[in-house]
Protein backbone atom coordinates (compact mmCIF):
# COMPACT_ATOMS: atom_id res chain seq x y z
CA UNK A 1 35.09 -17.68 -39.54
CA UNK A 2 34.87 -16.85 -43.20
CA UNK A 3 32.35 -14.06 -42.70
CA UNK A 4 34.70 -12.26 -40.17
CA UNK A 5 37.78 -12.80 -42.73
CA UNK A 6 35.12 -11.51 -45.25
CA UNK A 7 34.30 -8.29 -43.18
CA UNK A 8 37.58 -7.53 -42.92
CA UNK A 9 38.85 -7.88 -46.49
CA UNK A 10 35.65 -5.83 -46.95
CA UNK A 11 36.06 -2.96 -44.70
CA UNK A 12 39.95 -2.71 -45.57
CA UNK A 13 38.74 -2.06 -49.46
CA UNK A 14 36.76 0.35 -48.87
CA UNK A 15 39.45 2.05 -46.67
CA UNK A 16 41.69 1.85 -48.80
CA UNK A 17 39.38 3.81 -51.16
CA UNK A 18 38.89 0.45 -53.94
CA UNK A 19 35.73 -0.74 -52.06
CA UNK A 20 31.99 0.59 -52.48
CA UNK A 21 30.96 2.64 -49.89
CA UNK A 22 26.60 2.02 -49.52
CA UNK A 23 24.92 5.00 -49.11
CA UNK A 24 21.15 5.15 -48.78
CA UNK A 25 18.83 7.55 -50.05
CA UNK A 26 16.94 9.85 -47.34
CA UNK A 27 13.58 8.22 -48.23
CA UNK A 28 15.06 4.95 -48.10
CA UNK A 29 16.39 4.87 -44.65
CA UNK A 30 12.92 6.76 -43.35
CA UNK A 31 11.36 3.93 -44.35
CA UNK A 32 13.29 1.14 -42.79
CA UNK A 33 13.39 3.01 -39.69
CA UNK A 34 9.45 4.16 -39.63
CA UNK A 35 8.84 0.35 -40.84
CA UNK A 36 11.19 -0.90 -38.10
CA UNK A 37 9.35 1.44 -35.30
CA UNK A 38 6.06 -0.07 -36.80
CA UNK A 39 7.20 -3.96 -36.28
CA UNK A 40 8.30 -2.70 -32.65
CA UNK A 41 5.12 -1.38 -31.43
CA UNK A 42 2.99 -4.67 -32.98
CA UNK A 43 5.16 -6.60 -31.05
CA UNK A 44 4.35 -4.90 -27.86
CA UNK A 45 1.08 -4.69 -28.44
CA UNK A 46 1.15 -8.67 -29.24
CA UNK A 47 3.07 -9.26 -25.91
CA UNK A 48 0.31 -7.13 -23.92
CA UNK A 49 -2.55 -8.32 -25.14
CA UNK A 50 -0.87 -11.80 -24.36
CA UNK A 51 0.02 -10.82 -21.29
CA UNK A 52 -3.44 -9.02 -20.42
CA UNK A 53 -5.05 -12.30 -21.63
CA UNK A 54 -2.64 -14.58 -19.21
CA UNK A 55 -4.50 -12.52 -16.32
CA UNK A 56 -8.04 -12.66 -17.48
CA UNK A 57 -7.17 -16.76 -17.24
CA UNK A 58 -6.16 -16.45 -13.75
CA UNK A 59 -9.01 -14.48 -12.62
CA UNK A 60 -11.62 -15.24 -15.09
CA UNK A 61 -11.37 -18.54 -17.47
CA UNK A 62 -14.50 -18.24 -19.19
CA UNK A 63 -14.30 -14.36 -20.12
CA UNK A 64 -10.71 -15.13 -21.15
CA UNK A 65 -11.86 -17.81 -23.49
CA UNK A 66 -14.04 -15.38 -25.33
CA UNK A 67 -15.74 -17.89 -27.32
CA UNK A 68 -14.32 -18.11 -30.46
CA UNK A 69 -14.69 -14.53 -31.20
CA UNK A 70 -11.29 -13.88 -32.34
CA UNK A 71 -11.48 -10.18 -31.61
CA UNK A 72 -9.78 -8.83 -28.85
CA UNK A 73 -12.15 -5.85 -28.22
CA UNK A 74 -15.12 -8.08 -28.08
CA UNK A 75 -13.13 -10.31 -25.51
CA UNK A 76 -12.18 -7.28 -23.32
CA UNK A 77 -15.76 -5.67 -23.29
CA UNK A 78 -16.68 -8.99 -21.48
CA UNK A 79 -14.51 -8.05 -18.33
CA UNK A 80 -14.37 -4.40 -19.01
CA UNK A 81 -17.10 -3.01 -20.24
């Protein structure tokens, strides 16, 4: 409740022209949003490569388990070579 009271207190100063208004520079906001696209597409590629691992189980258990390998590629050549 005191963050919304906060907000608004906030947003009324700064309408009323005695608040800070934040501005970003250019290069600043590039880099949050190319840094932002970046954590986005590891995520994906986390959640296929668990997903693509949840089907070698099904149809494969030992080629999923990969022995210990920890790389993915070397895990993958095993079904797909």
């Amino acid at each position: 409740m005191n963050d919304r009271i906060d907000a608004r207190a906030a947003a009324r100063a700064v309408l009323a022209g005695k608040g800070n208004r934040w501005v970003d520079a250019p290069e600043l906001e590039t880099i949050r949003v190319v840094s932002h696209r970046r954590d986005s597409l590891v995520r994906e590629q986390t959640r296929a490569v668990n997903e693509l691992r949840a089907l070698l189980v099904d149809y494969d258990p030992p080629a999923a388990g990969g022995g210990g390998s920890g790389r993915q590629s070397d895990d993958l050549r095993v079904i797909m070579p």
